[in-house]
N, C-alpha and C. Protein backbone atom coordinates (compact mmCIF):
# COMPACT_ATOMS: atom_id res chain seq x y z
N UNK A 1 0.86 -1.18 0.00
CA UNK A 1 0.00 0.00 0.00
C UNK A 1 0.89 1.24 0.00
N UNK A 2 0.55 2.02 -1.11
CA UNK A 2 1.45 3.79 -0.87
C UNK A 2 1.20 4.37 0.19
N UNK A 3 2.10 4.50 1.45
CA UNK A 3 1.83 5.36 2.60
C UNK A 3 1.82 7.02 1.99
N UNK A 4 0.70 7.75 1.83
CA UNK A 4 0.95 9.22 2.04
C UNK A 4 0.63 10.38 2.81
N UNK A 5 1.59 11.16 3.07
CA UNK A 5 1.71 12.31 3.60
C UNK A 5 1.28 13.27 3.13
N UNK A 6 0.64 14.21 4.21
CA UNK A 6 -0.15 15.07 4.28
C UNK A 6 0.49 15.71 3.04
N UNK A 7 1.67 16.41 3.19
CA UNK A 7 2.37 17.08 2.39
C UNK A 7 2.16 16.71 0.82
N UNK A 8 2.19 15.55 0.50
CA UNK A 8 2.19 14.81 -0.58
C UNK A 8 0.85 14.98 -1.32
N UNK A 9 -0.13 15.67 -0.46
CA UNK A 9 -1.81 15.62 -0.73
C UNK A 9 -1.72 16.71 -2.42
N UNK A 10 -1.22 17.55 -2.31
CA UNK A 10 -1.50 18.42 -3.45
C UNK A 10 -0.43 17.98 -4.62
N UNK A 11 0.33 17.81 -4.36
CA UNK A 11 1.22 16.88 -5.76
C UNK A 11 0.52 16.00 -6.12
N UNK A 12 -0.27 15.29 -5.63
CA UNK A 12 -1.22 13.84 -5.87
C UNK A 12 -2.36 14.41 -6.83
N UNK A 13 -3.11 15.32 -6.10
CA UNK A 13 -3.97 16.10 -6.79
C UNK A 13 -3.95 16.72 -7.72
N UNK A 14 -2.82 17.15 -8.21
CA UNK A 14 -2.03 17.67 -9.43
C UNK A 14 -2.33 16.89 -10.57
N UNK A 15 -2.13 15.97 -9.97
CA UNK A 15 -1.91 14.53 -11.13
C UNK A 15 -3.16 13.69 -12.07
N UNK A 16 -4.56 14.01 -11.15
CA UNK A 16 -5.44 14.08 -11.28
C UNK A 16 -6.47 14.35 -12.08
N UNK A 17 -7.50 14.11 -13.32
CA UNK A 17 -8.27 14.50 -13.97
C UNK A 17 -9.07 15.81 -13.23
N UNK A 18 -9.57 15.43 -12.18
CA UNK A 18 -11.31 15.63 -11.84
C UNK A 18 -10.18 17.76 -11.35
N UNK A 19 -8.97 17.78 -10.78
CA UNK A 19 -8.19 18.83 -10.65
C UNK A 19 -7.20 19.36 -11.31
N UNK A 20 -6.95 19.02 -12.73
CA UNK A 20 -6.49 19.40 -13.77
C UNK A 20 -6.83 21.18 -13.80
N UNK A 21 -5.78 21.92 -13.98
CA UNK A 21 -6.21 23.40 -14.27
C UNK A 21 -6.52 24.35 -12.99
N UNK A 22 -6.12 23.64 -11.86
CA UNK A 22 -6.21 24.34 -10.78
C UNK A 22 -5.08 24.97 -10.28
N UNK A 23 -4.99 26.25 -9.84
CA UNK A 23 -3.77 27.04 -9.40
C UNK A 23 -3.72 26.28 -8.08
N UNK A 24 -2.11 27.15 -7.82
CA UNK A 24 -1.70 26.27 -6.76
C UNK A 24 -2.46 26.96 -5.13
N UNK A 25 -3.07 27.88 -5.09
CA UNK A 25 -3.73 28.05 -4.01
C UNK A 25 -5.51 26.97 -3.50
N UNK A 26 -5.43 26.73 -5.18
CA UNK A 26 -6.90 26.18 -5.22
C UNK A 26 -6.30 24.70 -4.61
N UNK A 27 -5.54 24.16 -4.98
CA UNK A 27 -4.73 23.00 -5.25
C UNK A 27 -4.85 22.64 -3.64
N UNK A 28 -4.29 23.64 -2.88
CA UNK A 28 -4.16 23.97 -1.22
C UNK A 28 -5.40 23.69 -0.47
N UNK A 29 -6.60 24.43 -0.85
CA UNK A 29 -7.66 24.43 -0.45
C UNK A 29 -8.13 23.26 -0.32
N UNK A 30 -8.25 22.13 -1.55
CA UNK A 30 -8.71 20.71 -1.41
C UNK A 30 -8.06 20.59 -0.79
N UNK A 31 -6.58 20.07 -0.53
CA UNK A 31 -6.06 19.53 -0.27
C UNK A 31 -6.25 19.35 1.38
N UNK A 32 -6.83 20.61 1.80
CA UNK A 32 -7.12 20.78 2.96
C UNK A 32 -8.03 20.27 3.60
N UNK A 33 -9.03 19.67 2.25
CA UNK A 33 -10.20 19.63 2.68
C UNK A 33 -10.70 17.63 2.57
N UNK A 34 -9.36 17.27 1.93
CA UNK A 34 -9.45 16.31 1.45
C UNK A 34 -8.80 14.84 2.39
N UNK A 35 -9.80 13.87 2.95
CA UNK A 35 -9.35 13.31 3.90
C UNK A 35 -8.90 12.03 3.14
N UNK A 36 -7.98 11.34 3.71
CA UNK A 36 -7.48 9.85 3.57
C UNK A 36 -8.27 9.05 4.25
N UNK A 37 -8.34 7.45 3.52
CA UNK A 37 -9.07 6.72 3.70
C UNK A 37 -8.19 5.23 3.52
N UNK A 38 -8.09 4.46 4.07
CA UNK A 38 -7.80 3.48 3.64
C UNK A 38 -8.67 2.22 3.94
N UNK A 39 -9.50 1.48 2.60
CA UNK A 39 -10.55 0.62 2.92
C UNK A 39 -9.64 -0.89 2.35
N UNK A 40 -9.85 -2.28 3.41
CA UNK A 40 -9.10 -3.15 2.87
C UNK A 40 -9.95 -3.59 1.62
N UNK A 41 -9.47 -4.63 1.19
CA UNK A 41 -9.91 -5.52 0.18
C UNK A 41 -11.07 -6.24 0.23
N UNK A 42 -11.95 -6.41 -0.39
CA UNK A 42 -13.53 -6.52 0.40
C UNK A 42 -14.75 -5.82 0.74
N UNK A 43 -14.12 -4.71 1.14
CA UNK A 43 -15.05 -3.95 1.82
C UNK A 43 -15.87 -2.83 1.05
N UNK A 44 -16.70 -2.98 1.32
CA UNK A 44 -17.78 -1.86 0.78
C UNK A 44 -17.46 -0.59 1.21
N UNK A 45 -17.56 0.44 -0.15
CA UNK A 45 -17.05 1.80 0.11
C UNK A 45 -18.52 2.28 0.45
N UNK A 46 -19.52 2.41 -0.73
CA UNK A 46 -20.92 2.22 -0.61
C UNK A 46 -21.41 1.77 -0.83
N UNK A 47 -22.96 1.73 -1.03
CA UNK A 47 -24.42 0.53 -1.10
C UNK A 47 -25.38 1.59 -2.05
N UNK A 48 -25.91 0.69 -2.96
CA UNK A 48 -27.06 1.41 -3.60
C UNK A 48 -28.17 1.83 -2.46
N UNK A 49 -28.77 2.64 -3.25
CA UNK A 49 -29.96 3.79 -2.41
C UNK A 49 -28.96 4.46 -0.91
N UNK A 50 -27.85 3.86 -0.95
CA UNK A 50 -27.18 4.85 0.40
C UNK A 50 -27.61 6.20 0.27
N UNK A 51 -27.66 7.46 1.16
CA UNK A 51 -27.79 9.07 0.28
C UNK A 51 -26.08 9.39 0.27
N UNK A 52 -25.91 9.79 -0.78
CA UNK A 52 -24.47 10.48 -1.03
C UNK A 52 -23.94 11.72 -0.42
N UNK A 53 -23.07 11.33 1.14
CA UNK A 53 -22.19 12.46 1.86
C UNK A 53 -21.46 12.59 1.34
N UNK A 54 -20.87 11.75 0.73
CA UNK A 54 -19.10 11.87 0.32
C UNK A 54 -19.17 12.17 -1.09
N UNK A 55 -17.60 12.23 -1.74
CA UNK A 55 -17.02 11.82 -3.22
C UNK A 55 -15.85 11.03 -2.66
N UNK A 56 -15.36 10.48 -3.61
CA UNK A 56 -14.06 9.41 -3.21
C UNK A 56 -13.15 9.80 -4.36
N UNK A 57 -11.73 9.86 -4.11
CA UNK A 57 -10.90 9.77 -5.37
C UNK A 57 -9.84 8.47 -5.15
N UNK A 58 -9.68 7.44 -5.76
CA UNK A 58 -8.97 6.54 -5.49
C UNK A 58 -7.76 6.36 -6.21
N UNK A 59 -6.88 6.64 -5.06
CA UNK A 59 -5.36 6.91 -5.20
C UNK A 59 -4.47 5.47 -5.67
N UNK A 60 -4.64 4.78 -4.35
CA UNK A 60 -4.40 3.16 -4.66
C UNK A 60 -5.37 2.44 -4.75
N UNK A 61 -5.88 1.24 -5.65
CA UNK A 61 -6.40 0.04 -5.74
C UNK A 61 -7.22 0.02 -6.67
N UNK A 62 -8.37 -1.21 -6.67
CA UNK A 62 -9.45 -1.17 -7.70
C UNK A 62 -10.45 -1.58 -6.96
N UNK A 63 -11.47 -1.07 -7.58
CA UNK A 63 -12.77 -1.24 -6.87
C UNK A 63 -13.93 -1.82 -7.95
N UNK A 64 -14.95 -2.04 -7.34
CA UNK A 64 -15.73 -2.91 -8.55
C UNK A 64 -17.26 -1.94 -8.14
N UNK A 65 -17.95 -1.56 -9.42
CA UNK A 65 -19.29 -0.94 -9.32
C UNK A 65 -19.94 -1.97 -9.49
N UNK A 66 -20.80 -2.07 -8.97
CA UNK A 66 -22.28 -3.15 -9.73
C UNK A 66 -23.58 -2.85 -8.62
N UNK A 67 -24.54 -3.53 -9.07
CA UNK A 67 -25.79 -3.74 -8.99
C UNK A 67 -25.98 -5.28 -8.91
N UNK A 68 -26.94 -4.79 -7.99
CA UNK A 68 -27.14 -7.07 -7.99
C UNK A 68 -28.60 -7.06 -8.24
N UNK A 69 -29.15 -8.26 -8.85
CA UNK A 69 -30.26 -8.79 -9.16
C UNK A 69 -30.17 -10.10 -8.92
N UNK A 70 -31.36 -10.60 -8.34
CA UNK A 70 -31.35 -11.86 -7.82
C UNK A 70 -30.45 -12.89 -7.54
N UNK A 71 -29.57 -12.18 -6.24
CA UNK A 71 -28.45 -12.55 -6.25
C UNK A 71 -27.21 -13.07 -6.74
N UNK A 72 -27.35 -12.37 -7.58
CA UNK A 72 -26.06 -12.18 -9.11
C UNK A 72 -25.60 -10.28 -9.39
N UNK A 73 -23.83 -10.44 -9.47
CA UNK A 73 -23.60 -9.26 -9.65
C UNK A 73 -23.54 -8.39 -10.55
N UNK A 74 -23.81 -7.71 -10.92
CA UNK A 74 -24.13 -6.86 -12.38
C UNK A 74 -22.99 -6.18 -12.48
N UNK A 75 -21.56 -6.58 -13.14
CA UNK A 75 -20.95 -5.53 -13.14
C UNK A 75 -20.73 -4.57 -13.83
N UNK A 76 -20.90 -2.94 -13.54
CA UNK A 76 -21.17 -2.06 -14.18
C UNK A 76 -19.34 -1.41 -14.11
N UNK A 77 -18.67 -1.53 -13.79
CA UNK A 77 -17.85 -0.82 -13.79
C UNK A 77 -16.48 -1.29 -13.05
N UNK A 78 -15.10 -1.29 -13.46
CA UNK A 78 -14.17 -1.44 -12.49
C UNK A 78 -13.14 -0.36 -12.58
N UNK A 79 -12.98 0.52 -11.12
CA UNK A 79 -11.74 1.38 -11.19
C UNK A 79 -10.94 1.65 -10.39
N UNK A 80 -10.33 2.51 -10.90
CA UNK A 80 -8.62 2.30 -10.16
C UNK A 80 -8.13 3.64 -10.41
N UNK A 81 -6.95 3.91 -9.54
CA UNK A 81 -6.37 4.85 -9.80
C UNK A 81 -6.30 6.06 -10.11
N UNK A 82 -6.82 7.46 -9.62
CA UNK A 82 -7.14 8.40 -10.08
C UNK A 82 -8.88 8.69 -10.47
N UNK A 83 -9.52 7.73 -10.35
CA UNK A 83 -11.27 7.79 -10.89
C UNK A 83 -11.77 8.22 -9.44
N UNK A 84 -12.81 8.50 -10.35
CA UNK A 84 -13.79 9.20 -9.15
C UNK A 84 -14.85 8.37 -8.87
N UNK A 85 -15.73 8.20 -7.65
CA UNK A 85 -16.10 7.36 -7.08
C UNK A 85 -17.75 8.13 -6.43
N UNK A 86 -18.98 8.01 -6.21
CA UNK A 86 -20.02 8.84 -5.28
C UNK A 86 -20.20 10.20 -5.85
N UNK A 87 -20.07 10.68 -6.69
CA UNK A 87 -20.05 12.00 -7.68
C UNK A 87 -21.48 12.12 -8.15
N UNK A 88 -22.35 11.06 -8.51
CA UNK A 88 -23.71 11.21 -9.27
C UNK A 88 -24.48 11.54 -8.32
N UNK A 89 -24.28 10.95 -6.92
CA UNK A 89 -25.60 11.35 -6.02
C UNK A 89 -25.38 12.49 -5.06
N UNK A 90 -24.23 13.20 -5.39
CA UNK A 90 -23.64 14.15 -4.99
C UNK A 90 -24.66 15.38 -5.70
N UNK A 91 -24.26 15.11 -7.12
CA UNK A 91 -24.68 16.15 -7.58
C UNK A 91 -26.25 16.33 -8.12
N UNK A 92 -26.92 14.88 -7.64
CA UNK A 92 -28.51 15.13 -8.22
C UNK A 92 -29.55 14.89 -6.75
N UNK A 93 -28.57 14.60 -5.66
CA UNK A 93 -29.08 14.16 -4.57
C UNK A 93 -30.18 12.97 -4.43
N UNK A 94 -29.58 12.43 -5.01
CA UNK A 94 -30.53 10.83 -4.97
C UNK A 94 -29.68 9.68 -4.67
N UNK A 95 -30.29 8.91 -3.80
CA UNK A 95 -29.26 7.48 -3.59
C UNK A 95 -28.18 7.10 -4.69
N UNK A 96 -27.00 6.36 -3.58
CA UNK A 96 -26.18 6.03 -4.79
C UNK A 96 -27.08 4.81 -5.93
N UNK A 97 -26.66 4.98 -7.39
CA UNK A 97 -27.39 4.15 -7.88
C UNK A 97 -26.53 2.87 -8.37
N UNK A 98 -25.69 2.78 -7.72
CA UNK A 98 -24.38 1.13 -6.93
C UNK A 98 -23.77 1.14 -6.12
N UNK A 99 -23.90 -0.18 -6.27
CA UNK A 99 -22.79 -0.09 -4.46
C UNK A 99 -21.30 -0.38 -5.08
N UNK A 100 -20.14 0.02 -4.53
CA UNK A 100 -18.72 -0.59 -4.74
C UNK A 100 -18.42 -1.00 -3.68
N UNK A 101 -16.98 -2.15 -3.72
CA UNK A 101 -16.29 -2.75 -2.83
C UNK A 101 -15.52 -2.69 -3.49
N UNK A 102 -14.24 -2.86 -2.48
CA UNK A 102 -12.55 -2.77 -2.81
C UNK A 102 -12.43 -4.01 -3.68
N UNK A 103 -11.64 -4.23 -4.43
CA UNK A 103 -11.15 -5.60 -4.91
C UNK A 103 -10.17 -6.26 -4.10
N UNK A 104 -9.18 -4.92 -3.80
CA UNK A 104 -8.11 -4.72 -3.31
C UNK A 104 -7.63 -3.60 -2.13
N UNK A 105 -6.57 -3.92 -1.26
CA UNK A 105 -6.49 -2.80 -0.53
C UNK A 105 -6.44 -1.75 -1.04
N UNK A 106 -7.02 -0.32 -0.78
CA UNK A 106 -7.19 0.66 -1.73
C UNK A 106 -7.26 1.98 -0.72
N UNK A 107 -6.46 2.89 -1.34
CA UNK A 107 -6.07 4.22 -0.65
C UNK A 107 -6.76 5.30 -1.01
N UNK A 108 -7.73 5.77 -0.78
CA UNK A 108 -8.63 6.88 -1.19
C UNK A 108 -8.94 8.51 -0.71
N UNK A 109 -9.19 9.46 -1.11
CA UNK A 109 -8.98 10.49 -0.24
C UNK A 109 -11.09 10.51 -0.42
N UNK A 110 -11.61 11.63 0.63
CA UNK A 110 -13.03 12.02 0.19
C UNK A 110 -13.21 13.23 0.90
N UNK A 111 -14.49 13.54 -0.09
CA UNK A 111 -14.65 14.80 0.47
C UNK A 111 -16.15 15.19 0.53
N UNK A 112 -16.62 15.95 1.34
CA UNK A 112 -17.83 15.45 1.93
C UNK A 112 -18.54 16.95 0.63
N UNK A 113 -20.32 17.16 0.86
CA UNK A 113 -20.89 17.14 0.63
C UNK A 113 -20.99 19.06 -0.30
N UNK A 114 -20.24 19.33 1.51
CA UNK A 114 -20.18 21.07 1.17
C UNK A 114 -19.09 21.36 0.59
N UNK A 115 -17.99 20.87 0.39
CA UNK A 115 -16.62 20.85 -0.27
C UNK A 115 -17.08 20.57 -1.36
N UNK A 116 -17.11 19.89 -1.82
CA UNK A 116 -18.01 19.56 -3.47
C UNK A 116 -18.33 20.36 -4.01
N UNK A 117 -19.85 20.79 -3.40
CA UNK A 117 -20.29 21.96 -4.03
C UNK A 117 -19.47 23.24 -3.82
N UNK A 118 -18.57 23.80 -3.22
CA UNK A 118 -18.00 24.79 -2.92
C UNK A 118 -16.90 24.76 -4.16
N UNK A 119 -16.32 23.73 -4.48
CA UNK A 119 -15.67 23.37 -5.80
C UNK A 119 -16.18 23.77 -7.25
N UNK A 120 -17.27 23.19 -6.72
CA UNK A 120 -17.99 23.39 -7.86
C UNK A 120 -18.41 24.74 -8.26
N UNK A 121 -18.47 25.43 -7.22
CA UNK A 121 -19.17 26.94 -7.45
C UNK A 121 -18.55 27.72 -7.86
N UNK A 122 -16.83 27.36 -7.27
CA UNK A 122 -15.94 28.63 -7.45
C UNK A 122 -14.84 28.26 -7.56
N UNK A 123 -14.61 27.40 -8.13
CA UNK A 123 -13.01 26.69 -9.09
C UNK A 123 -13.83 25.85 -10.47
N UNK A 124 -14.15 26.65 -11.45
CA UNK A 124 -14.45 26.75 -13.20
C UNK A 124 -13.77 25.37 -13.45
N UNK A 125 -12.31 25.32 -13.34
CA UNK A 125 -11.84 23.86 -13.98
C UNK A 125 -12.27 22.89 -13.22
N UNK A 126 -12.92 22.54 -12.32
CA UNK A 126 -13.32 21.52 -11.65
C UNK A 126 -14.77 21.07 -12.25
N UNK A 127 -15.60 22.25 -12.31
CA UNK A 127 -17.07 22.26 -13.21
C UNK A 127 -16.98 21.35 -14.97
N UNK A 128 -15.84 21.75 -15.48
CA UNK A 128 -15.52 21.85 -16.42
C UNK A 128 -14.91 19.91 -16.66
N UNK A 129 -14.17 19.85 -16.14
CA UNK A 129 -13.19 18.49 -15.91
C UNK A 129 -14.25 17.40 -15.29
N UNK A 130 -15.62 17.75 -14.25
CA UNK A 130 -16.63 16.91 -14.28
C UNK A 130 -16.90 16.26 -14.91
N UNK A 131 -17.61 17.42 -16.00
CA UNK A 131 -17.87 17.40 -17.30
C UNK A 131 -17.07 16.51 -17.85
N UNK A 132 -16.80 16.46 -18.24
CA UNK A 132 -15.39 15.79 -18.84
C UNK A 132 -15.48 14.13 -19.03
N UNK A 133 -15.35 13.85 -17.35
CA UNK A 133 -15.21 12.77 -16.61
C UNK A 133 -16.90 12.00 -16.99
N UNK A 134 -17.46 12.58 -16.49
CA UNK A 134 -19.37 12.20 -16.65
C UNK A 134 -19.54 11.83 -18.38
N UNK A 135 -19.16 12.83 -19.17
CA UNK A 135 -19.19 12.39 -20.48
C UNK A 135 -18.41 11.24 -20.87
N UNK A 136 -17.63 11.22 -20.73
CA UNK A 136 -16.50 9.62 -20.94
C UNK A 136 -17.26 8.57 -20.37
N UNK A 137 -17.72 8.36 -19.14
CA UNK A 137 -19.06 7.37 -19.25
C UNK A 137 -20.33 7.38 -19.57
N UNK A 138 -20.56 8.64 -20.12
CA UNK A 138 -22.15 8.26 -20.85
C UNK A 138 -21.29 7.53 -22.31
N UNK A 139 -20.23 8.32 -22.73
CA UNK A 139 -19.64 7.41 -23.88
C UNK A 139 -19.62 5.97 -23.85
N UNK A 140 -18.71 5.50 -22.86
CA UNK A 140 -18.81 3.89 -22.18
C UNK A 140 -19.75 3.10 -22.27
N UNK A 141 -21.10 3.88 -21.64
CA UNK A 141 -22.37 3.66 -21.34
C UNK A 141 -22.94 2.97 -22.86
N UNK A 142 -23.06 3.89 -24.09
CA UNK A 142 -23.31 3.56 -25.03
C UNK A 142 -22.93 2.66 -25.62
N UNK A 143 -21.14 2.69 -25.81
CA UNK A 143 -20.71 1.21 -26.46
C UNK A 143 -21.24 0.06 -25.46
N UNK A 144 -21.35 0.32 -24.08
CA UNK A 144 -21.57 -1.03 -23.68
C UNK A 144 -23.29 -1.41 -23.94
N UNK A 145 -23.71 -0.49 -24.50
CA UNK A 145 -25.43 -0.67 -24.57
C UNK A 145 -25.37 -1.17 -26.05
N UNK A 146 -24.73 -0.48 -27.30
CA UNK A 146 -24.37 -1.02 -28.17
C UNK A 146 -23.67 -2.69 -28.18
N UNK A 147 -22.79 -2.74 -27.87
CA UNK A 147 -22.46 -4.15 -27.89
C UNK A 147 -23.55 -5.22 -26.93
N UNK A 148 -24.32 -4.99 -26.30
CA UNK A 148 -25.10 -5.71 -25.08
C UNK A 148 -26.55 -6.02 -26.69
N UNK A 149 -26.74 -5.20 -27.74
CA UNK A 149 -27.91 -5.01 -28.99
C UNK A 149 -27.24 -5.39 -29.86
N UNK A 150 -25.48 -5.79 -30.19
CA UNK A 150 -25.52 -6.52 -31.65
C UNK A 150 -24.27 -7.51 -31.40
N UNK A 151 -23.46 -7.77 -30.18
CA UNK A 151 -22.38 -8.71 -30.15
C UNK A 151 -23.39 -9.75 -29.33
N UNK A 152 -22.51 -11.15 -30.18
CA UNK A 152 -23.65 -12.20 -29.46
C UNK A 152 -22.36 -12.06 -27.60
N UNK A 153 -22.38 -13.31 -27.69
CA UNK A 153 -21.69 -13.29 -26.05
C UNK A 153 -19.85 -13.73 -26.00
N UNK A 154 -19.43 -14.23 -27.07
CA UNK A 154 -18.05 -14.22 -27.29
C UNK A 154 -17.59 -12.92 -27.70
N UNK A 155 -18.63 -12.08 -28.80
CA UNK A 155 -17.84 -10.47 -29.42
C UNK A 155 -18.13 -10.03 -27.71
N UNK A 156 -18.90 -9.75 -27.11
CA UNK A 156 -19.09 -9.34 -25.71
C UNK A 156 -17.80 -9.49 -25.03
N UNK A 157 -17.72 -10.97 -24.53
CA UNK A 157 -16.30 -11.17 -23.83
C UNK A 157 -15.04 -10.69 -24.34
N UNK A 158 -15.01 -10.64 -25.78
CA UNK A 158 -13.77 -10.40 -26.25
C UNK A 158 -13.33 -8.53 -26.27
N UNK A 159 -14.78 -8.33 -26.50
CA UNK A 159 -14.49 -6.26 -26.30
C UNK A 159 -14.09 -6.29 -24.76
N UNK A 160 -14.84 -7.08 -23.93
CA UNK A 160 -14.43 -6.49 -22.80
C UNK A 160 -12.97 -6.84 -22.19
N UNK A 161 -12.30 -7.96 -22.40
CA UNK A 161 -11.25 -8.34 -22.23
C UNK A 161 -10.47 -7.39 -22.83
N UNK A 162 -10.75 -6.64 -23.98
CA UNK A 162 -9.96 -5.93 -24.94
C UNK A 162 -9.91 -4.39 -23.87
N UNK A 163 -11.23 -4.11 -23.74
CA UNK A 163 -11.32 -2.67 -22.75
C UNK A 163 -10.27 -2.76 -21.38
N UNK A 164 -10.53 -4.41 -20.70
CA UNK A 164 -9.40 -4.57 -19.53
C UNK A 164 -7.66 -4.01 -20.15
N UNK A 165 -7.77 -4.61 -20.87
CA UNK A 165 -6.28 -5.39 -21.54
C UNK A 165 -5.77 -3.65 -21.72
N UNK A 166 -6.57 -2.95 -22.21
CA UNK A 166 -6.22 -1.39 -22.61
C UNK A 166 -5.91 -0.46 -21.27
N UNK A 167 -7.00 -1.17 -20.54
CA UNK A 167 -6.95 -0.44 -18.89
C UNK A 167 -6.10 -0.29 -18.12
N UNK A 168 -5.98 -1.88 -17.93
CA UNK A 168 -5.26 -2.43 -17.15
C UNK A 168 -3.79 -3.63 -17.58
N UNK A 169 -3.77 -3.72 -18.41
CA UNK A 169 -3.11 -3.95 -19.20
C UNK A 169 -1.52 -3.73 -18.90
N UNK A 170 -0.50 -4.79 -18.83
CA UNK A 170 0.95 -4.85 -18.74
C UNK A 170 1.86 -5.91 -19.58
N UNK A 171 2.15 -5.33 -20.62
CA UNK A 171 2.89 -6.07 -21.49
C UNK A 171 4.10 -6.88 -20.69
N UNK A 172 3.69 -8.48 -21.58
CA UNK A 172 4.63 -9.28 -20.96
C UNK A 172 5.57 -9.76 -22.39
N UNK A 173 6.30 -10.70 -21.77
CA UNK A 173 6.99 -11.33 -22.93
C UNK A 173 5.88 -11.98 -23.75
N UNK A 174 4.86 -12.99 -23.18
CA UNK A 174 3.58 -13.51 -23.60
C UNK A 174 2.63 -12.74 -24.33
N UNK A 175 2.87 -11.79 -23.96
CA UNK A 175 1.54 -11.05 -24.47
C UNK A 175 0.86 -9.82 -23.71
N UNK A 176 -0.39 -9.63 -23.37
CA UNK A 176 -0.42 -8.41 -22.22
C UNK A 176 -1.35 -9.29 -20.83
N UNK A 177 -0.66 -8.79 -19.83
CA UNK A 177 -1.34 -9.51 -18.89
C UNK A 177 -2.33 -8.74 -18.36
N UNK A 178 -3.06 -8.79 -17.81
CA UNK A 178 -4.53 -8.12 -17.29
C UNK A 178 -4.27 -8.44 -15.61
N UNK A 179 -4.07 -7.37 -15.05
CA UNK A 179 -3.71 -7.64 -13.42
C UNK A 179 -4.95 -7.22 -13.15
């Protein structure tokens, strides 16, 4: 697990999509505002219909989105590294609409409800880089609604192995391995 220091909070954030374009006083401000978390492997960050206090940004690990139906998991999503996490019910105030759990031990910072919106109101590149972020999965959203209406269930497995392999993906001598 990456041990980090307080100090270390705004270089991290730097690095970041969702804080891309932020001066270095703004940079300060989260950073201030922005707590560490460390959830092990397993564990539920949240639960569908929870109400959304937080946002999460996950520094170390991977986490898995889904939805369950008759006790089977729907997986909608797996992320890691830099993604953002509790953002939708943040901003429409309605239950989360999935629950995640860690895959893995995973290092996260969050930030609660009024920080958010205070971001939002009065740091432009943060409004902006949302944006951004939210559009890239309605994009997602589509190919995976598209392929779910014309790939039978091998083109299915094979895009998605292909989406891992791109993701997550580490070239070996073999080939690319999917960690």
């Amino acid at each position: 697990m990456v041990e980090l220091k307080k100090d270390d909070t705004r270089n991290i954030l730097s690095d970041i999509k969702l804080f891309e374009g932020l001066a270095p006083a703004q940079l300060d401000w989260v950073a201030h505002r922005a707590h560490r978390r460390v959830f092990p492997g397993g564990k539920n960050v949240m639960l569908i219909e929870q109400p959304g206090e937080a946002v999460y940004i996950i520094l170390h690990g991977t986490v898995k989105v889904y939805t369950e139906q008759g006790g089977r998991d729907a997986i909608l999503s797996i992320l890691g590294g830099g993604d953002l996490i509790g953002e939708m019910s943040l901003i429409d105030s309605v239950g989360r609409s999935a629950s995640v759990v860690t895959l893995e031990d995973s290092l996260m910072l969050w930030m609660d409800k009024t920080a958010f919106y205070y971001m939002l109101d009065n740091f432009p590149p943060i409004a902006r880089n949302l944006v951004k972020i939210l559009s890239a999965r309605v994009r997602l959203s589509d190919q995976m609604i598209q392929s779910l209406a014309t790939l039978d269930v091998n083109g299915r497995v094979a895009r998605q192995l292909l989406a891992f392999a791109e993701r997550y993906g580490q070239d070996t001598d073999g080939g690319i391995k999917i960690r």
